[in-house]
N, C-alpha and C. Protein backbone atom coordinates (compact mmCIF):
# COMPACT_ATOMS: atom_id res chain seq x y z
N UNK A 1 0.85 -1.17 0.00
CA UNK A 1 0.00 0.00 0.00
C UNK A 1 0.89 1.23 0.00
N UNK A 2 0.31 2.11 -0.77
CA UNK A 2 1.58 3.48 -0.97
C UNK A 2 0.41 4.61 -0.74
N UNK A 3 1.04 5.45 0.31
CA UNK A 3 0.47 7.01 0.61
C UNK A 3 0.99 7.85 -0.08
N UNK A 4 0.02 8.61 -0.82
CA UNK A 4 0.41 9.99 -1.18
C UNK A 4 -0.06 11.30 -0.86
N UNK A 5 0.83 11.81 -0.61
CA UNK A 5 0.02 13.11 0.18
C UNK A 5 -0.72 13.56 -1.23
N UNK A 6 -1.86 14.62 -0.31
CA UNK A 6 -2.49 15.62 -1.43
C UNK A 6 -2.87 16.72 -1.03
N UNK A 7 -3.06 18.03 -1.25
CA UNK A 7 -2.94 18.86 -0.90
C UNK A 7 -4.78 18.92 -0.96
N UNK A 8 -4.97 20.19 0.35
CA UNK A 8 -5.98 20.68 1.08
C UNK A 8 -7.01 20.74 -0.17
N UNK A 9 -6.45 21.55 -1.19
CA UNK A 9 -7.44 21.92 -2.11
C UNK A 9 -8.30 20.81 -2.71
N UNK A 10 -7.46 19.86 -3.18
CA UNK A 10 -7.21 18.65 -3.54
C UNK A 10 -8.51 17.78 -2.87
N UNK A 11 -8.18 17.70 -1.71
CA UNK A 11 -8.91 17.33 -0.60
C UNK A 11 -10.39 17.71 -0.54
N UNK A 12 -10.50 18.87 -0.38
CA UNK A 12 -11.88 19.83 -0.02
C UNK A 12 -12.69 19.77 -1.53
N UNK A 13 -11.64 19.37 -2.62
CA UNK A 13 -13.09 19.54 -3.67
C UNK A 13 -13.06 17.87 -4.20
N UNK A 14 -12.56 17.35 -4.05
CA UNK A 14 -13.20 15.78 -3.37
C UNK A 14 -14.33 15.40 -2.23
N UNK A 15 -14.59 16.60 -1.89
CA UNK A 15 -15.44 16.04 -0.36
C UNK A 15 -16.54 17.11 0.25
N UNK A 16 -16.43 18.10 -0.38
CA UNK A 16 -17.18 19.26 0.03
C UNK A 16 -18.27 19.50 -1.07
N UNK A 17 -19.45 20.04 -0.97
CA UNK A 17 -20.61 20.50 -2.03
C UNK A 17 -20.55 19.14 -3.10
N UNK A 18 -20.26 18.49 -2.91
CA UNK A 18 -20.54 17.02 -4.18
C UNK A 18 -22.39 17.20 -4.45
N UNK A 19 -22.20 16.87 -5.41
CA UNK A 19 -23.89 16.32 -5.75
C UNK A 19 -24.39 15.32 -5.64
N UNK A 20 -23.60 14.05 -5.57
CA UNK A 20 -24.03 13.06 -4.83
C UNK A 20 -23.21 12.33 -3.88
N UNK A 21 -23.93 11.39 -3.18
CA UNK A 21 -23.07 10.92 -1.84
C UNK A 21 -21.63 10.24 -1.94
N UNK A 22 -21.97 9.71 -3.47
CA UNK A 22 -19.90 9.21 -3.32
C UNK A 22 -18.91 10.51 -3.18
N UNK A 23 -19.15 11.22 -3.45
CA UNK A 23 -17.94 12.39 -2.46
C UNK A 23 -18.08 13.23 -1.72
N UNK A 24 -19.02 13.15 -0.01
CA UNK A 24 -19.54 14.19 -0.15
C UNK A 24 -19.62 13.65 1.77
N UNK A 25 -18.59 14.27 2.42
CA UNK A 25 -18.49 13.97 4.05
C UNK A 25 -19.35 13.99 4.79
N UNK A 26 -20.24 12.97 5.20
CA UNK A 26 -21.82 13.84 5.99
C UNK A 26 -21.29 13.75 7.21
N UNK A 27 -20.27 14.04 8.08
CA UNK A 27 -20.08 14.64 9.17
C UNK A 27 -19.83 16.17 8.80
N UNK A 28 -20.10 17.33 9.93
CA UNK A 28 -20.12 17.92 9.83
C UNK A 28 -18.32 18.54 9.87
N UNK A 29 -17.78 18.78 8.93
CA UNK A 29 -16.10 19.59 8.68
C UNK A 29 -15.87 21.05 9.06
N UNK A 30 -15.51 21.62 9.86
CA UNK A 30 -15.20 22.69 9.87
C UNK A 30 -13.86 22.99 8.94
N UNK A 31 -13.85 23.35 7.50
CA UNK A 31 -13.32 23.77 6.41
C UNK A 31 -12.23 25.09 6.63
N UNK A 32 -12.78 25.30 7.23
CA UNK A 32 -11.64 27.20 7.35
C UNK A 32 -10.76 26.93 8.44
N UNK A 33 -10.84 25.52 9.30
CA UNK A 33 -10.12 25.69 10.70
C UNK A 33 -9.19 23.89 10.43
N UNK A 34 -9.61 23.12 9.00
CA UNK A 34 -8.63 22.06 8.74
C UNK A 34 -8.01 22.81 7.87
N UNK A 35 -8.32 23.43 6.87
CA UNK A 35 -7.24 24.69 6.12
C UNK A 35 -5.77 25.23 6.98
N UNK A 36 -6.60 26.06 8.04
CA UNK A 36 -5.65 26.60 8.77
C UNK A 36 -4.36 25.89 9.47
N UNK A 37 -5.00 24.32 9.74
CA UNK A 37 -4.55 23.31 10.43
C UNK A 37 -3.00 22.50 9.33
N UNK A 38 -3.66 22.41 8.27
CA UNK A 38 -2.67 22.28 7.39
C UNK A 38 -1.81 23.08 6.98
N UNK A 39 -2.39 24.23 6.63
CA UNK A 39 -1.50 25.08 6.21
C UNK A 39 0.06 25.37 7.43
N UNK A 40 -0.62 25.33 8.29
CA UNK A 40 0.43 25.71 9.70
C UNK A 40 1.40 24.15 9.73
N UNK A 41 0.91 23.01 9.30
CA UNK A 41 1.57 22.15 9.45
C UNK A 41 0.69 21.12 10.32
N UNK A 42 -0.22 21.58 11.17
CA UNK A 42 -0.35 20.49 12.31
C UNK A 42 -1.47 19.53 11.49
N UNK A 43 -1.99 19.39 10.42
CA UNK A 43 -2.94 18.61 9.86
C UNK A 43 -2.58 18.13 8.64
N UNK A 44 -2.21 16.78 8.50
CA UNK A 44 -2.28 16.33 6.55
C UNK A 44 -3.46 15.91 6.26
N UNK A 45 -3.29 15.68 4.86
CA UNK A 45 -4.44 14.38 4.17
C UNK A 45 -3.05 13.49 3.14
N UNK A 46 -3.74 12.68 3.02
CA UNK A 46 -2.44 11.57 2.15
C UNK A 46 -4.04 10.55 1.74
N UNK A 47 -3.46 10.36 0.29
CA UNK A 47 -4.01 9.32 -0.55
C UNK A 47 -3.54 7.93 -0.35
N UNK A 48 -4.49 6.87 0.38
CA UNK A 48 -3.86 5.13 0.04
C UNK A 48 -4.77 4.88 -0.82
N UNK A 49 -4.37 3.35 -1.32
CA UNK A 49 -5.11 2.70 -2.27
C UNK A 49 -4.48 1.35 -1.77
N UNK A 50 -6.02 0.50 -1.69
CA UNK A 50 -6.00 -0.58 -0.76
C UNK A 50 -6.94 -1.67 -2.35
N UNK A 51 -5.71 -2.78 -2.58
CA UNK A 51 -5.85 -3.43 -3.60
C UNK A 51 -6.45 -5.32 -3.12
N UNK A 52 -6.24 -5.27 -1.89
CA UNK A 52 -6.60 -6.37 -1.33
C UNK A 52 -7.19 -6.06 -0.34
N UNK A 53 -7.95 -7.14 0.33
CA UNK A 53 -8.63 -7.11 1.74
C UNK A 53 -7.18 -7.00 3.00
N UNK A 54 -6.11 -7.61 2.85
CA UNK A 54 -5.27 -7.32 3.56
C UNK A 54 -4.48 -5.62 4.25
N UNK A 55 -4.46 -5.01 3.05
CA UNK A 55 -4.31 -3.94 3.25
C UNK A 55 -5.53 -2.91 3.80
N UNK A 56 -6.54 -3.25 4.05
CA UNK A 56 -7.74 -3.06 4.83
C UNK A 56 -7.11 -2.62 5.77
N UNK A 57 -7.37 -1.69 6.94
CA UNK A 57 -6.95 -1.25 8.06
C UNK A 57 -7.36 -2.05 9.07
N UNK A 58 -7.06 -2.41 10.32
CA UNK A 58 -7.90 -3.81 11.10
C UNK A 58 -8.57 -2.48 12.48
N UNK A 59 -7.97 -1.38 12.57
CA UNK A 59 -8.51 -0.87 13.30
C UNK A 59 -9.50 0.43 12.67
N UNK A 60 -10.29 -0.17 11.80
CA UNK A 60 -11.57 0.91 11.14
C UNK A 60 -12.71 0.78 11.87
N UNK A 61 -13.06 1.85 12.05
CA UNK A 61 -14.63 2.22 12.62
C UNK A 61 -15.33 3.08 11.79
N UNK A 62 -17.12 2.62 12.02
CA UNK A 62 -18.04 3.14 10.93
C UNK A 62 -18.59 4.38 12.68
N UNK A 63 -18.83 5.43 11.78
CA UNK A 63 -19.40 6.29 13.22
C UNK A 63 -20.99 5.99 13.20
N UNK A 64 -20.99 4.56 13.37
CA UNK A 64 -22.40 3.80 14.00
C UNK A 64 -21.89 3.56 15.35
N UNK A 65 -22.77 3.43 16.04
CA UNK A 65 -22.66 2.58 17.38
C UNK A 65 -23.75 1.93 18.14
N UNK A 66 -23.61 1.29 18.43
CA UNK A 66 -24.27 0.12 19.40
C UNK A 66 -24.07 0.52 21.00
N UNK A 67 -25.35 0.09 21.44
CA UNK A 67 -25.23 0.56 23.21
C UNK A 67 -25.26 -0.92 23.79
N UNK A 68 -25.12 -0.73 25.13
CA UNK A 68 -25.15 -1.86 25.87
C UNK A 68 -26.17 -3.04 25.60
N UNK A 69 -27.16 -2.86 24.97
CA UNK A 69 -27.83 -4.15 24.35
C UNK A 69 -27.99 -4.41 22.80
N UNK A 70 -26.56 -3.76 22.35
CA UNK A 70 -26.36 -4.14 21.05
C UNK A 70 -27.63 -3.66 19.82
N UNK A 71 -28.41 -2.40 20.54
CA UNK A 71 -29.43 -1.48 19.79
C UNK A 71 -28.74 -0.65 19.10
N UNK A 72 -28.62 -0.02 17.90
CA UNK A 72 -28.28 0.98 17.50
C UNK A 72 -28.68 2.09 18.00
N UNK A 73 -28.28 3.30 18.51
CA UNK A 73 -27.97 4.25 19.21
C UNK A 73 -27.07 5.72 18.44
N UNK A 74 -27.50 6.35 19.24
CA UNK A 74 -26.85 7.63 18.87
C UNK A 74 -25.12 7.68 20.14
N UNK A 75 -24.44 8.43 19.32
CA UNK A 75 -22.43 8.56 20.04
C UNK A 75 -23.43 8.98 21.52
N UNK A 76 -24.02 9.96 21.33
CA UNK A 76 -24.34 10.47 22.57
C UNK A 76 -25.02 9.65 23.95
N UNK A 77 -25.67 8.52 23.99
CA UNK A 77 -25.73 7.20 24.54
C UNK A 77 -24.55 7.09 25.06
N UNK A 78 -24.64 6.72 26.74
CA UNK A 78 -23.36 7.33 27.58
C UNK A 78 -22.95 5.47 27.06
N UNK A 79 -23.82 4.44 27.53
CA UNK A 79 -23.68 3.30 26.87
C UNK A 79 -22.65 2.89 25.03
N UNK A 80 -22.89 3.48 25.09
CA UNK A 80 -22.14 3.63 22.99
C UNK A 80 -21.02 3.29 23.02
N UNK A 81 -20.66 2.36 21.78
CA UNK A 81 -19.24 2.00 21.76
C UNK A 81 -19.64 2.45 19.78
N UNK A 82 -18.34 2.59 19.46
CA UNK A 82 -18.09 2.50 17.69
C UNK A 82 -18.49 0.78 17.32
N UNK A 83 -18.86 1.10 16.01
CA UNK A 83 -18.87 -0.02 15.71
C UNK A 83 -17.41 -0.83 14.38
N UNK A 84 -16.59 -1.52 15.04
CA UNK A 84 -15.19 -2.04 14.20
C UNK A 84 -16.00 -2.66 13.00
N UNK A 85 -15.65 -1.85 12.12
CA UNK A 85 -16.06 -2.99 10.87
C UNK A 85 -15.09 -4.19 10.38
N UNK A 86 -13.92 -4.23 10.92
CA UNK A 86 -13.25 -5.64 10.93
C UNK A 86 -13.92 -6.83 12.05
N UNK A 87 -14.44 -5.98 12.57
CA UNK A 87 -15.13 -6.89 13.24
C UNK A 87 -15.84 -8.08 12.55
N UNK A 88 -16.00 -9.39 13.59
CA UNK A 88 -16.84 -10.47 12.46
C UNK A 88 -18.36 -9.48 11.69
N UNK A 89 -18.98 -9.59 10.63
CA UNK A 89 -20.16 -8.91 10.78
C UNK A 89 -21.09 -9.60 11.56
N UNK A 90 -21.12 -10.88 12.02
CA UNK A 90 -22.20 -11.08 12.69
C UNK A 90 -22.14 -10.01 14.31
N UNK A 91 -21.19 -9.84 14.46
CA UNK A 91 -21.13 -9.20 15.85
C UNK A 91 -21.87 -7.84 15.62
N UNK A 92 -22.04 -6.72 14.58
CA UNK A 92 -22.43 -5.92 14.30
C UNK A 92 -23.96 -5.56 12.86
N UNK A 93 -23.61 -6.07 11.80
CA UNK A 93 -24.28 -6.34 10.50
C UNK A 93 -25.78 -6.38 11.53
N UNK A 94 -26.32 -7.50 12.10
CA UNK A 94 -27.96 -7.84 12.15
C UNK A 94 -28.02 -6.70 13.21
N UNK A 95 -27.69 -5.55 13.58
CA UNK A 95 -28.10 -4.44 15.11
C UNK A 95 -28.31 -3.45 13.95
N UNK A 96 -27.62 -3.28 12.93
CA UNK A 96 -27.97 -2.27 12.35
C UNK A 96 -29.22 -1.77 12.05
N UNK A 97 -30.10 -0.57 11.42
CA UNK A 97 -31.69 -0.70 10.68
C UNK A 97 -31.66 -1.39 9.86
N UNK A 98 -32.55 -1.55 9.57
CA UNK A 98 -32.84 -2.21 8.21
C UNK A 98 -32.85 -1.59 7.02
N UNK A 99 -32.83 -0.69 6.80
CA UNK A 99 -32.53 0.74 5.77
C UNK A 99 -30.50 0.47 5.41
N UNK A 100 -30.40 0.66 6.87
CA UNK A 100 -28.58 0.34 6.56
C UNK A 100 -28.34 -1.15 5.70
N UNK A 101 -28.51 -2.11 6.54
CA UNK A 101 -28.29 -3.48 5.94
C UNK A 101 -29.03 -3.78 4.67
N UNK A 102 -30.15 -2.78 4.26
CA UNK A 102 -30.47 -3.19 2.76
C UNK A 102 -29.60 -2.40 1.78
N UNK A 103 -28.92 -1.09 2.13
CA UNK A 103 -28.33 -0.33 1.19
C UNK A 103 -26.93 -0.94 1.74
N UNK A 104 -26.72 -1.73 2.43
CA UNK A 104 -25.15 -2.15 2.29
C UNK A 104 -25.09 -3.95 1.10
N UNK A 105 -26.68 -4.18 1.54
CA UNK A 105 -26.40 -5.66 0.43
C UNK A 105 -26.80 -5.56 -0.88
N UNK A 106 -27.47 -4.29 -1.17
CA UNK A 106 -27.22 -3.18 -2.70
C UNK A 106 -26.49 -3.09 -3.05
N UNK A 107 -25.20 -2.58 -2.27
CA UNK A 107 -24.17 -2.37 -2.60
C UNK A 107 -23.10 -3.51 -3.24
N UNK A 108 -23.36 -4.69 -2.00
CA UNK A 108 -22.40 -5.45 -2.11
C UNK A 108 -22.95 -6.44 -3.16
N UNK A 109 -24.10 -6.41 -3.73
CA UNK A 109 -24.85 -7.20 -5.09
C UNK A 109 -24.68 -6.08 -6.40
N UNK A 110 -24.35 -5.12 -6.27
CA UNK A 110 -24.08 -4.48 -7.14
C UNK A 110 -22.80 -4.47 -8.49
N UNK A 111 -22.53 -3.89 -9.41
CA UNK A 111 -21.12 -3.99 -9.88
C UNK A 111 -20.20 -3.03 -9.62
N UNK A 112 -20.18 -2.45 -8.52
CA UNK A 112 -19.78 -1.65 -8.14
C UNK A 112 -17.92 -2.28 -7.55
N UNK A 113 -16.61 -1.87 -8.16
CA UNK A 113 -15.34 -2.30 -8.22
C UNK A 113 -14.39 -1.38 -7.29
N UNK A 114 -14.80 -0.51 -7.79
CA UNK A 114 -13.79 0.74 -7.34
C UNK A 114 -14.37 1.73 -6.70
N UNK A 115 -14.48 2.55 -5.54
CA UNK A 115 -14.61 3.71 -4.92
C UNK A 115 -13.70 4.36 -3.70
N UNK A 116 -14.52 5.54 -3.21
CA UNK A 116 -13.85 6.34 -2.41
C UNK A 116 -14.05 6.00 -1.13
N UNK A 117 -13.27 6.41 -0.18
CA UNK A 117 -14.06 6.20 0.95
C UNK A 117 -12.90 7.60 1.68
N UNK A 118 -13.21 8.30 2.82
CA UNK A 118 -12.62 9.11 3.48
C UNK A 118 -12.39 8.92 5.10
N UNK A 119 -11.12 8.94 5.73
CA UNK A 119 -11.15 8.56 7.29
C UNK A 119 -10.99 9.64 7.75
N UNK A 120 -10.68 9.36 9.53
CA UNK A 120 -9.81 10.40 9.89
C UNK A 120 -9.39 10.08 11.08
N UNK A 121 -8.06 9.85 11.32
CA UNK A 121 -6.89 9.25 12.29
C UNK A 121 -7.51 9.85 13.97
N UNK A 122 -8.41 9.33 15.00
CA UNK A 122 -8.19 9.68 16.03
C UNK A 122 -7.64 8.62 16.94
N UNK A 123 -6.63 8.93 17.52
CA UNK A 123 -5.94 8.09 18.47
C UNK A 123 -5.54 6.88 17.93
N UNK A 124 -5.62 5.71 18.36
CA UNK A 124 -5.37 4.26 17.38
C UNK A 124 -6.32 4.12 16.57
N UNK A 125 -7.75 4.57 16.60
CA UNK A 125 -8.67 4.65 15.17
C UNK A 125 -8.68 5.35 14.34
N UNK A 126 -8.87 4.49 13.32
CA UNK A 126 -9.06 5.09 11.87
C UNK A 126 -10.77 4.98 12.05
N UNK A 127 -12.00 6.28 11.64
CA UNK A 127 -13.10 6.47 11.73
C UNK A 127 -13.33 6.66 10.35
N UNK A 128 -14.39 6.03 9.59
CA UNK A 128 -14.52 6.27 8.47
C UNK A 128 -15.78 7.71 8.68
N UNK A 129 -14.68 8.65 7.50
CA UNK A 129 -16.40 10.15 7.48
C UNK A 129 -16.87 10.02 6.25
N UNK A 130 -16.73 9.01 5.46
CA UNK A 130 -17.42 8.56 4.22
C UNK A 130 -17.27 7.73 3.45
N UNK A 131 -18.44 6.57 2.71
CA UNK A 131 -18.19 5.28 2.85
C UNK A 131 -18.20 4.62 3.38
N UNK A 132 -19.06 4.66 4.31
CA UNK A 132 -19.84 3.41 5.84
C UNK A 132 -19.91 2.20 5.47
N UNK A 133 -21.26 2.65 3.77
CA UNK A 133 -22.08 1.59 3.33
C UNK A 133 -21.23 0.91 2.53
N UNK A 134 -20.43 1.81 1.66
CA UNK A 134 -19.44 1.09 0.55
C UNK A 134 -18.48 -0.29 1.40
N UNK A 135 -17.89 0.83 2.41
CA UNK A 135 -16.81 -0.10 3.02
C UNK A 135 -17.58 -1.39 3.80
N UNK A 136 -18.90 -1.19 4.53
CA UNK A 136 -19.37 -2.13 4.57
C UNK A 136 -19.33 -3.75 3.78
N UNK A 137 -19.68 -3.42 3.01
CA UNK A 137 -20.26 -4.03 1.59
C UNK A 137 -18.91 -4.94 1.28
N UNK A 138 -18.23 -4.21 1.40
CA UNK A 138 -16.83 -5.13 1.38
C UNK A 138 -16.32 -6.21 2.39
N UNK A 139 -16.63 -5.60 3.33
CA UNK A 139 -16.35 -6.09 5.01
C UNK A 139 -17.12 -7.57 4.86
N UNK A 140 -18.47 -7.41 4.73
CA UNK A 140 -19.30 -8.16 4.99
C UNK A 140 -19.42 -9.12 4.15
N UNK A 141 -18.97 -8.72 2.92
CA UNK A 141 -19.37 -9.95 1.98
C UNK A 141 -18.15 -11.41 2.27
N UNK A 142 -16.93 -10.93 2.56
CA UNK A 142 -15.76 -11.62 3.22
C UNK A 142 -15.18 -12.17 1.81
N UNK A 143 -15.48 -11.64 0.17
CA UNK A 143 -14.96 -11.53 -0.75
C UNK A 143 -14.15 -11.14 -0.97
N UNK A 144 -12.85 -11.89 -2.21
CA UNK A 144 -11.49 -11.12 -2.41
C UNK A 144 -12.00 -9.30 -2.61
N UNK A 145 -10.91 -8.05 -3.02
CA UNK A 145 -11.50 -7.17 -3.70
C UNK A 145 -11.79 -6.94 -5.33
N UNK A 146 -12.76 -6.77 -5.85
CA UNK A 146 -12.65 -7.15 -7.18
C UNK A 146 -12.30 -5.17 -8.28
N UNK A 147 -11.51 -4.24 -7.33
CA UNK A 147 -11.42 -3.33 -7.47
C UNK A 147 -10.23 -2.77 -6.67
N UNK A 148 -10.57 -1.47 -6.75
CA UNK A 148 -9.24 -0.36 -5.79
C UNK A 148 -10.10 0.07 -4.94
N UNK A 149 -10.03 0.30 -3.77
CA UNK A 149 -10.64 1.35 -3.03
C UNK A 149 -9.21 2.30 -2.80
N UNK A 150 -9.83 3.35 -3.09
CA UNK A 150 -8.99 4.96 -2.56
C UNK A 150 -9.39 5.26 -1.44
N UNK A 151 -8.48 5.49 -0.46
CA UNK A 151 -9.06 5.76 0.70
C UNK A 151 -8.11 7.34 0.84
N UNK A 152 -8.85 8.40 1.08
CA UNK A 152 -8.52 9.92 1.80
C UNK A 152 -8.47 9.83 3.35
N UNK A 153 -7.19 9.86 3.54
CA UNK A 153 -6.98 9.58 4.95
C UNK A 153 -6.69 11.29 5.51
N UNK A 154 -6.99 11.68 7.05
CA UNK A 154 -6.81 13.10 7.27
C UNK A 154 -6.30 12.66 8.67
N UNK A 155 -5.27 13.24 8.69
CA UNK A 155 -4.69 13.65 10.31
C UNK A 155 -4.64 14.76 10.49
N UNK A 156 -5.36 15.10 11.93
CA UNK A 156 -5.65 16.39 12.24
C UNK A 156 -6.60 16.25 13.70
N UNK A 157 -6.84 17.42 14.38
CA UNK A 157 -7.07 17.35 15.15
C UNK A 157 -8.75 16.79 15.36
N UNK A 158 -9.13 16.21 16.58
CA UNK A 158 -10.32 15.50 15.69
C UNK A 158 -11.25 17.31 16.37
N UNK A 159 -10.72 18.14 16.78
CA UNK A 159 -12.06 19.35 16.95
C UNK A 159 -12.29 19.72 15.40
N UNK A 160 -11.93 19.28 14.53
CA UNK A 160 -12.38 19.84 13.35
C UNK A 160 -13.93 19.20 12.81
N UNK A 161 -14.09 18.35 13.29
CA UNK A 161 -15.51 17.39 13.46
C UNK A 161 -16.09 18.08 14.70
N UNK A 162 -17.02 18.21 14.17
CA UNK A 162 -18.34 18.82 15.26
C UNK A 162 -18.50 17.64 16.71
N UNK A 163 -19.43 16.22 15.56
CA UNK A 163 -19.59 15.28 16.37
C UNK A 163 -18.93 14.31 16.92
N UNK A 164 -18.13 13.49 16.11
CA UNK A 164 -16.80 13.50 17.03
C UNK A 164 -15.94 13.70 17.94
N UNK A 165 -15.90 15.29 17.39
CA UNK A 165 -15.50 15.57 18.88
C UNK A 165 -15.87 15.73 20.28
N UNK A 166 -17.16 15.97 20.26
CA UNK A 166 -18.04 15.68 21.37
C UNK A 166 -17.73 14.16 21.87
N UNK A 167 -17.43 13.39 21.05
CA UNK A 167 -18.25 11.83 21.71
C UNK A 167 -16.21 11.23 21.81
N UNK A 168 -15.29 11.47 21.28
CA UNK A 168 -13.79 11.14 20.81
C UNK A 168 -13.22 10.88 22.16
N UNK A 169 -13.20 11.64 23.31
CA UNK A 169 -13.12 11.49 24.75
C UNK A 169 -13.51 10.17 25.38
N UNK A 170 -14.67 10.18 25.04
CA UNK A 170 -15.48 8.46 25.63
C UNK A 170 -15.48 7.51 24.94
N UNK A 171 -15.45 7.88 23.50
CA UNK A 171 -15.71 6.35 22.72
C UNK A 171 -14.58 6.06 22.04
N UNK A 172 -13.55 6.91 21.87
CA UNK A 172 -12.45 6.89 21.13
C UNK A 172 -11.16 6.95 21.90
N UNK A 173 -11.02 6.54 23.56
CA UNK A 173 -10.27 6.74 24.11
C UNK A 173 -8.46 7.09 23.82
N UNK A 174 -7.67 7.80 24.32
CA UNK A 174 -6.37 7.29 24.28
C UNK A 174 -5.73 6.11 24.45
């Protein structure tokens, strides 16, 4: 697997105002304050491309979570843990809605080879902020990859996420 950096601009029009959901971060980004973050130095983004299931990250999280009886839940649920998508899927896959698990076995019945997906480095997790369902779809089916996934990786501070950062303290420990 080979990282390449890419610059902010680079970055932000990959992921900002898209017209549809393959590029388009639905966590909330504060844009003028990961700018600043990079520019000063304290924030990258770097391009991987993950050609096998091996090169998969083993410590990825979807910002779903599950509470103490394995209900889907909101971060804010003092109960809430992330949910590992290396995880087996049976441990996670059947808690999800049913809205999720039908647009993730869409996906994964689909011809769909190659896409994006976007993280962002807090502490030992990698959190996916786009591409839940895609990366799902992969996870779950426990199929070779029959494509590239590009993954936009961002290190930076996680206050640049609204929600995250609220919940990064408790569920994302050091």
């Amino acid at each position: 697997m080979v990282a390449t950096a890419i610059s902010f601009a680079e970055f932000k029009s990959s992921h900002a105002d898209s017209d549809d959901s393959s590029g388009f971060i639905q966590l909330s980004v504060k844009w003028d304050l990961l700018e600043e973050l990079i520019a000063s130095g304290l924030a990258r983004t770097e391009t991987l491309f993950h050609v096998d299931r091996e090169s998969i990250p083993t410590n990825l999280y979807a910002p779903w979570y599950l509470n103490a009886e394995n209900a889907f839940c909101d971060w804010s649920d003092l109960t809430s843990r992330p949910i590992a998508l290396n995880a087996a899927p049976y441990e996670w896959f059947q808690f999800l809605p049913a809205e999720r698990q039908s647009k993730i076995l869409d996906i994964m019945n689909s011809d769909m080879v190659n896409f994006v997906i976007t993280t962002i480095v807090v502490n030992d997790y990698i959190i996916l902020l786009d591409g839940n369902h895609r990366m799902s779809s992969v996870l779950v089916s426990n199929l070779p990859l029959r494509g590239i996934i590009t993954e936009h990786r961002l290190y930076a501070p996680v206050n640049i996420l609204d929600s995250i950062a609220k919940a990064q303290e408790r569920v994302f420990p050091k």
